[in-house]
C-alpha atoms as a PDB file:
ATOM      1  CA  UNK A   1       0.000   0.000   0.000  1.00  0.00           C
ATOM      2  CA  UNK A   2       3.162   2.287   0.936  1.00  0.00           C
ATOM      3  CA  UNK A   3       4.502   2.462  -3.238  1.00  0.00           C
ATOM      4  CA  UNK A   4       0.686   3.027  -4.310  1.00  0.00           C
ATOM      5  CA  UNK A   5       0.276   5.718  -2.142  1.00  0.00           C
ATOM      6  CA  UNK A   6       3.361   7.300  -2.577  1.00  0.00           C
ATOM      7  CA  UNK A   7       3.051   7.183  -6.460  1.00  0.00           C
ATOM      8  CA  UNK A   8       0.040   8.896  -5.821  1.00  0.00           C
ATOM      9  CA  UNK A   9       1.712  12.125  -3.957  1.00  0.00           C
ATOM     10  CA  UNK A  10       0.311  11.248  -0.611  1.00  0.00           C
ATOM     11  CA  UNK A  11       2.781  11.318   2.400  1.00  0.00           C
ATOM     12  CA  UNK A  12       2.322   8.772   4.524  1.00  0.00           C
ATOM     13  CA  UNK A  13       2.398   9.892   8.095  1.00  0.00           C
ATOM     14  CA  UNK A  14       1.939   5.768   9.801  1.00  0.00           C
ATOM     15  CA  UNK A  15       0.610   2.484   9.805  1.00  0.00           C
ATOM     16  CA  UNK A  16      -0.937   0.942  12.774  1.00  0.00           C
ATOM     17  CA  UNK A  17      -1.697  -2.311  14.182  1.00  0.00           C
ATOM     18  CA  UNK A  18      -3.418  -4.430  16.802  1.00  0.00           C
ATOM     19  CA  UNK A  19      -2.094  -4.524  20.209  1.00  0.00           C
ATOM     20  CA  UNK A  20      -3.050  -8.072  21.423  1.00  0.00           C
ATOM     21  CA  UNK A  21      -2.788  -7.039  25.007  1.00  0.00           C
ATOM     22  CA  UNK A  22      -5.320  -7.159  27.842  1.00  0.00           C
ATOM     23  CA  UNK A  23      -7.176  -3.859  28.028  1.00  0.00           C
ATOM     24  CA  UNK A  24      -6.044  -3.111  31.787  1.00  0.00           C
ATOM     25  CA  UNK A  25      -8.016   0.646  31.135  1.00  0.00           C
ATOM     26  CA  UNK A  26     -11.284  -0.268  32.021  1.00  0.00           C
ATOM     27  CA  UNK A  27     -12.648   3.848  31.127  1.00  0.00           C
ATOM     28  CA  UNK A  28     -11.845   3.208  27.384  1.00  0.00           C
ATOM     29  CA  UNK A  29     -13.513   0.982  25.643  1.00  0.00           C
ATOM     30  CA  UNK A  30     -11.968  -1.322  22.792  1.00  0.00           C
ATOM     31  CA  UNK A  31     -12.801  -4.474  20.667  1.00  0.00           C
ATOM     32  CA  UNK A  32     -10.913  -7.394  21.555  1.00  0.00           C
ATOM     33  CA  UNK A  33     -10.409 -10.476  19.033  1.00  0.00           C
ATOM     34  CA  UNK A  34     -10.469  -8.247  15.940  1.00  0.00           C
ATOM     35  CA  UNK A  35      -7.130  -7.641  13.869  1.00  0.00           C
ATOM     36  CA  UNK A  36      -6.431  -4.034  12.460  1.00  0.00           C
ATOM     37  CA  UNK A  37      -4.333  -2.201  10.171  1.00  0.00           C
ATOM     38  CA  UNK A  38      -4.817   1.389   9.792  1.00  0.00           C
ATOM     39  CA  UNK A  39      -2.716   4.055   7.675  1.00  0.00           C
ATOM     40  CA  UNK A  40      -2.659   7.764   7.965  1.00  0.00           C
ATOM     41  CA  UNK A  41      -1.433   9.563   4.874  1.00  0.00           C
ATOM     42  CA  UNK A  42      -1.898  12.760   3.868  1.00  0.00           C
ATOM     43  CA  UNK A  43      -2.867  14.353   0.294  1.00  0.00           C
ATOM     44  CA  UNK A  44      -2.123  17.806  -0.860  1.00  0.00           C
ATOM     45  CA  UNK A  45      -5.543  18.529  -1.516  1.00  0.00           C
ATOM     46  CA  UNK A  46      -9.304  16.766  -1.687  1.00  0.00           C
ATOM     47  CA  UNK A  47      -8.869  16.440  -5.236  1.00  0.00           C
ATOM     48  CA  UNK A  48      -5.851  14.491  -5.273  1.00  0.00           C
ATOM     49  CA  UNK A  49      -7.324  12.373  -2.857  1.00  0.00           C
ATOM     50  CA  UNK A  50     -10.558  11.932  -4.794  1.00  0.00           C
ATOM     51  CA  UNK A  51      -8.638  10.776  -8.045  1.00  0.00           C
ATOM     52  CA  UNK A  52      -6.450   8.688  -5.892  1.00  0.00           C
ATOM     53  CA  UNK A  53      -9.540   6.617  -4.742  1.00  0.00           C
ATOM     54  CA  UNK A  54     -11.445   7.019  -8.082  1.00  0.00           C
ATOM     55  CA  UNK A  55      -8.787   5.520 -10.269  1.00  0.00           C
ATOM     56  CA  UNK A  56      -5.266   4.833 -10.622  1.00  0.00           C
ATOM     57  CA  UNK A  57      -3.086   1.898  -8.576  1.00  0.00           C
ATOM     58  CA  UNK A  58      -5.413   1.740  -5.561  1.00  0.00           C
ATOM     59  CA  UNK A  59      -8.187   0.698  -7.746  1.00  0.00           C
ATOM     60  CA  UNK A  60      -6.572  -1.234  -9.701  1.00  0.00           C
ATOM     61  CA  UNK A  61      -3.527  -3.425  -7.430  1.00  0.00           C
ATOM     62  CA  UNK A  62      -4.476  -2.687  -4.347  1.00  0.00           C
ATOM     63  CA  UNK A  63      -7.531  -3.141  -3.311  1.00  0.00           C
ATOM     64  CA  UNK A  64      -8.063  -6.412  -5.225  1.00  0.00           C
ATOM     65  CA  UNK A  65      -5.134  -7.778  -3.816  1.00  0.00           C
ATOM     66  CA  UNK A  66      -6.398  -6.901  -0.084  1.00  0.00           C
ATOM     67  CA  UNK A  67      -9.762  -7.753  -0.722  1.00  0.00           C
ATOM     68  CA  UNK A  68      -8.400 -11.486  -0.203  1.00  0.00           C
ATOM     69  CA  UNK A  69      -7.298 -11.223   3.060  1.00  0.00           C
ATOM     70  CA  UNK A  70      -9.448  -8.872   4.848  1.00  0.00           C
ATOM     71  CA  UNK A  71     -12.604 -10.337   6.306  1.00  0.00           C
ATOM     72  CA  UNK A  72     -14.299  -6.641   5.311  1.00  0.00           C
ATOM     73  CA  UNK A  73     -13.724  -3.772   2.388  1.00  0.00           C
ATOM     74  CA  UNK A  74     -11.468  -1.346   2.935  1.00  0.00           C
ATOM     75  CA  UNK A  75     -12.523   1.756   4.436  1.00  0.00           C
ATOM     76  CA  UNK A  76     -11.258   5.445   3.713  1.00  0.00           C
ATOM     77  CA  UNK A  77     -12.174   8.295   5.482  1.00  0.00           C
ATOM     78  CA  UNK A  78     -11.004  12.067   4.613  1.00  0.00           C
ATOM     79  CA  UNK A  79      -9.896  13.897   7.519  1.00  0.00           C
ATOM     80  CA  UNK A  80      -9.889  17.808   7.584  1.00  0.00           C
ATOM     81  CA  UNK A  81      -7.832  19.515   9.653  1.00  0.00           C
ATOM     82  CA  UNK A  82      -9.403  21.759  12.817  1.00  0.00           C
ATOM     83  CA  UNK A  83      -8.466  25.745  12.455  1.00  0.00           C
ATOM     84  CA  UNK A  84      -6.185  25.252  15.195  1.00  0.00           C
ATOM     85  CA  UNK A  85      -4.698  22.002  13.469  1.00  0.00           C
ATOM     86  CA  UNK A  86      -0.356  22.563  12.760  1.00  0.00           C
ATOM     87  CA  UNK A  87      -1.407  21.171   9.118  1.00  0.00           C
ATOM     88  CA  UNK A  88      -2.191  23.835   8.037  1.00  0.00           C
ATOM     89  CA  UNK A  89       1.384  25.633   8.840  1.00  0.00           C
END
């Protein structure tokens, strides 16, 4: 997923996983016995990100190839940044 979105212009800020620990934090609720990946990249502008989902690798490689080994579709979500938010420095 890293190349794809790179070719794509996006910066890729992480990827996160599953921590298959006990949840000793009993005031925050979480799901236990479920696997996740998530990535955090960001795109110059909402329509770079709307032709990166639209067309292009993702659409074409990617998505495909997870679709095999995740139990549900991929989901994307666009973020935007708060007034306050340092993206916009």
């Amino acid at each position: 997923m890293g190349p794809c979105l790179q070719r794509a212009g996006a910066w890729i800020q992480g990827w996160y996983v599953t921590e298959n620990a006990a949840n000793d934090f009993a005031s925050l609720p979480v799901r236990q016995g479920e696997s996740v990946l998530a990535g955090m990249a960001l795109f110059d502008d909402a329509p770079s990100f709307e032709a990166f989902l639209r067309g292009g690798s993702w659409a074409r490689e990617v998505q495909p190839a997870l679709s095999r080994w995740l139990a549900r579709p991929v989901e994307s979500h666009r973020l935007v940044p708060t007034a306050r938010s340092a993206l916009h420095a």
